[in-house]
N, C-alpha and C. Protein backbone atom coordinates (compact mmCIF):
# COMPACT_ATOMS: atom_id res chain seq x y z
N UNK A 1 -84.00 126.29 86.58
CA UNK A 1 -84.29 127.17 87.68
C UNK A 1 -85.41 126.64 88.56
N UNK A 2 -86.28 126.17 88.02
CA UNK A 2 -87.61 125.85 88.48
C UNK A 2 -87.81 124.14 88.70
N UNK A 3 -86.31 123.81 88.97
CA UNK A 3 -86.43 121.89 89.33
C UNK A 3 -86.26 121.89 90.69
N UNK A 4 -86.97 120.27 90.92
CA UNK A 4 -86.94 120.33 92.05
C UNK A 4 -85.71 119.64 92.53
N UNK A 5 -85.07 119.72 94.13
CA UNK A 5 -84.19 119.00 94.27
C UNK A 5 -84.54 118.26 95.51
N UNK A 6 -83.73 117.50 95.11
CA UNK A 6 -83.98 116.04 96.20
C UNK A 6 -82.34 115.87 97.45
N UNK A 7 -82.30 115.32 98.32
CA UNK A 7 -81.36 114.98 99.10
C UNK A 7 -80.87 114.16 98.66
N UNK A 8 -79.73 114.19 99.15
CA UNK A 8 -78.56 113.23 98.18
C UNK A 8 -78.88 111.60 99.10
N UNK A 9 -78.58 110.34 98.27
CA UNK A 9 -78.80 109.05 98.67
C UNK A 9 -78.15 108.45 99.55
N UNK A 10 -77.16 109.33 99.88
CA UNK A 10 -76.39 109.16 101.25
C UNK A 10 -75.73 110.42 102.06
N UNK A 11 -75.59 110.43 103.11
CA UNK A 11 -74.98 111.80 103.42
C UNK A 11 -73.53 111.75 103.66
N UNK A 12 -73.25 112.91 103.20
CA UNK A 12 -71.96 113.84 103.19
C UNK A 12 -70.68 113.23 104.14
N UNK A 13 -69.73 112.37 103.90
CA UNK A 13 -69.10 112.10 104.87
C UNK A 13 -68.21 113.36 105.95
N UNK A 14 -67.79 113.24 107.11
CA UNK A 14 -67.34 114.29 107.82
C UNK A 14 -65.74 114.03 107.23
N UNK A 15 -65.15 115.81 107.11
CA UNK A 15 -63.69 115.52 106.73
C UNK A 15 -62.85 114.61 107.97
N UNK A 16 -62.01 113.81 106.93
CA UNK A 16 -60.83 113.77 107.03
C UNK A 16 -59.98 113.92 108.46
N UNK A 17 -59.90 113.67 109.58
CA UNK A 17 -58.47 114.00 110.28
C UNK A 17 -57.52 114.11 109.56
N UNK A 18 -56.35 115.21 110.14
CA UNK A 18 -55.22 115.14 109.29
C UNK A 18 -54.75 116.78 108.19
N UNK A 19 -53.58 116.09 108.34
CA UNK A 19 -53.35 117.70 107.01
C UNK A 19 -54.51 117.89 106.23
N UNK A 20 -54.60 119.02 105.88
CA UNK A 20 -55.43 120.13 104.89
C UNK A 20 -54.83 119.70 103.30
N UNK A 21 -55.33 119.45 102.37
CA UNK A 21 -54.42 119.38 100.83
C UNK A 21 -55.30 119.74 99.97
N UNK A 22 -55.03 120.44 99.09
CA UNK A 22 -55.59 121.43 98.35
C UNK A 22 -56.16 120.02 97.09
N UNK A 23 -57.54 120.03 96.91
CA UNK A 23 -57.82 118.14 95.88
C UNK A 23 -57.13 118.90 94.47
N UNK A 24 -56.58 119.74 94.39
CA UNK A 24 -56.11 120.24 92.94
C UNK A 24 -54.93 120.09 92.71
N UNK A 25 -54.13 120.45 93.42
CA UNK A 25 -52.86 120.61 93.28
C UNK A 25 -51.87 119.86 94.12
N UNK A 26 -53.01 119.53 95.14
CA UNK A 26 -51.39 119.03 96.60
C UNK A 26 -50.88 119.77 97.51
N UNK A 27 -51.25 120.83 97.74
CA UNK A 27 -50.82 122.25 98.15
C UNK A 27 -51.05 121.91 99.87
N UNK A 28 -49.95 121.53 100.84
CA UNK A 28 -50.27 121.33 102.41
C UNK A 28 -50.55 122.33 102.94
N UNK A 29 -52.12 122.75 103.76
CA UNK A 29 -52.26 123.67 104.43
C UNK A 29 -51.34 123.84 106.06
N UNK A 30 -50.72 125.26 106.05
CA UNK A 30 -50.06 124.78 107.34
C UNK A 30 -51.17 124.70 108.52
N UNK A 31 -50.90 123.78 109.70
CA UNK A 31 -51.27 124.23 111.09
C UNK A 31 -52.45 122.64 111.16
N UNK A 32 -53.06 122.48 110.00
CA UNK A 32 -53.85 121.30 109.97
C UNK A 32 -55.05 121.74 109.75
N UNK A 33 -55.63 123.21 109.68
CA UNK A 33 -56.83 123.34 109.10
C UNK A 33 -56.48 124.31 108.17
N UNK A 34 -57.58 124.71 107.37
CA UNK A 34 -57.45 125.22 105.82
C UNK A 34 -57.99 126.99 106.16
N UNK A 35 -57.03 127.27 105.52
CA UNK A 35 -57.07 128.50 106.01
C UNK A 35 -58.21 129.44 105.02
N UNK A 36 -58.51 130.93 105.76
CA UNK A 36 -59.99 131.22 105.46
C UNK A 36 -60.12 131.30 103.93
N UNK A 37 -58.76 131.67 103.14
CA UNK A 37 -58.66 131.84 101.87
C UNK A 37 -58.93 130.70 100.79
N UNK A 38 -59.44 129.29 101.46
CA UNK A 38 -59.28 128.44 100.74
C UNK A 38 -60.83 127.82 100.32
N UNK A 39 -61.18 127.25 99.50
CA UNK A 39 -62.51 126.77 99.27
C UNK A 39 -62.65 125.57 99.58
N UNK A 40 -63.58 125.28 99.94
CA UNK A 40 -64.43 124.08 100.27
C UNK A 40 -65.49 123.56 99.67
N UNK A 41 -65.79 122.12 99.64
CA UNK A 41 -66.74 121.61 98.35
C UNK A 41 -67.01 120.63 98.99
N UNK A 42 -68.28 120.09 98.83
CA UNK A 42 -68.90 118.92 98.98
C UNK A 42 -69.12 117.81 97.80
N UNK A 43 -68.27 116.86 96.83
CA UNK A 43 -68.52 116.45 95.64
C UNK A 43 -68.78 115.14 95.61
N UNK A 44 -70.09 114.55 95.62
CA UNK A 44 -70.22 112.92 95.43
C UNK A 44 -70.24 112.38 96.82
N UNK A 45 -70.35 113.35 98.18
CA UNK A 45 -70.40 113.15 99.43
C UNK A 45 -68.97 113.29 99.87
N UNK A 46 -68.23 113.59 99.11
CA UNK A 46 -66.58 113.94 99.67
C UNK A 46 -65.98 115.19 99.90
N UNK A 47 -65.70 115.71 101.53
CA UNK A 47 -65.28 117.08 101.61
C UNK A 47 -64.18 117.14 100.68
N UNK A 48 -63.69 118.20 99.76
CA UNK A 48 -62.83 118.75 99.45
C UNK A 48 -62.34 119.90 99.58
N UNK A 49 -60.88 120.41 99.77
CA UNK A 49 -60.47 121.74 99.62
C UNK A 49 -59.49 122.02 98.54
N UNK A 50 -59.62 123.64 98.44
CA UNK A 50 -58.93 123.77 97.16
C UNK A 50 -58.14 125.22 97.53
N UNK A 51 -57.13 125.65 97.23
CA UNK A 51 -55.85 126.20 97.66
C UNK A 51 -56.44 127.73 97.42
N UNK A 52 -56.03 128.68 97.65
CA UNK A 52 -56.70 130.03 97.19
C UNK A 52 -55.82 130.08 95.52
N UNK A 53 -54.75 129.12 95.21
CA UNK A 53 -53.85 129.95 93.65
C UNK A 53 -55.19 129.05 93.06
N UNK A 54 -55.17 127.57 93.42
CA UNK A 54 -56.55 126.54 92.52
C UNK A 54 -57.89 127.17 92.31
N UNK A 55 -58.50 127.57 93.58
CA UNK A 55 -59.82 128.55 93.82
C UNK A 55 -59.92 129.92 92.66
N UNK A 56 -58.85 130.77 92.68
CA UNK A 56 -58.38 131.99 91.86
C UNK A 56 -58.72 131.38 90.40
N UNK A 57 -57.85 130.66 89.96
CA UNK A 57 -57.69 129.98 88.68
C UNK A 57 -58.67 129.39 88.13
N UNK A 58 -59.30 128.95 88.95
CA UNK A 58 -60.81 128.57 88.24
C UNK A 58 -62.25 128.86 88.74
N UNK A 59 -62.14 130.14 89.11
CA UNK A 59 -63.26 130.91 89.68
C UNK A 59 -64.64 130.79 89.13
N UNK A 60 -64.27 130.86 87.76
CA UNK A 60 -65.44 130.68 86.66
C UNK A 60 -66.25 129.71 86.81
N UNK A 61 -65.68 128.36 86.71
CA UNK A 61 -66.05 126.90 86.64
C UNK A 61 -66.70 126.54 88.01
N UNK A 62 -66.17 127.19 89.16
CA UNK A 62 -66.76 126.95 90.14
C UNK A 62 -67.95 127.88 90.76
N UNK A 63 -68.10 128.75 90.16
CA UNK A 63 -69.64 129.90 90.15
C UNK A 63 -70.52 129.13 89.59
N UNK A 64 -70.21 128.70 88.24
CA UNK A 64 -70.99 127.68 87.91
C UNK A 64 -71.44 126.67 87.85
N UNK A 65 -71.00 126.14 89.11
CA UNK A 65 -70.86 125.20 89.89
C UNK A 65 -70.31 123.83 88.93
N UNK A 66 -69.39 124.25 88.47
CA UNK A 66 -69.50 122.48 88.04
C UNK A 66 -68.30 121.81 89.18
N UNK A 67 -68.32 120.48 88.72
CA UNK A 67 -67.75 119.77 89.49
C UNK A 67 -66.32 119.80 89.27
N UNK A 68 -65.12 120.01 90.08
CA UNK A 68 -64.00 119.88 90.09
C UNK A 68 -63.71 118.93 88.97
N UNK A 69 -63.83 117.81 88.49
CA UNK A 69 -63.42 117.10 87.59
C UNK A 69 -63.20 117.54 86.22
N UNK A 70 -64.17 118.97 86.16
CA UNK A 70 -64.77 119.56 84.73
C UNK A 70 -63.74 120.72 84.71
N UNK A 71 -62.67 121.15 85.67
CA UNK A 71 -61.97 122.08 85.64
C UNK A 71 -60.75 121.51 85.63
């Protein structure tokens, strides 16, 4: 609770042009952006999104922030 944090050693690349895909499943967002139901993540400096059935399904893991890899 009480650590300190530091900025990451490089910054955050900007998403992607291009279809929307859910990093879980594959899931194509229509229209080309991700619609409001869907989550978004910043992991290792890489935007990701994740589908609202992927988001639902692992709600837990991601409150607790762990990293997509761990779910």
């Amino acid at each position: 609770m009480d650590e300190e944090t530091h900025p990451p050693d490089r910054p955050a690349e900007p998403p992607a042009a291009g279809p929307v895909v859910c990093a879980r499943c594959g899931t194509a967002a229509e229209g080309g952006t991700a619609p409001l139901t869907w989550l978004s993540s910043v992991e290792d400096g890489r935007h990701l999104h994740f589908c609202e059935t992927c988001a639902r399904l692992h709600i837990r893991a991601i409150e607790s922030r762990l990293d997509s890899l761990w779910w």
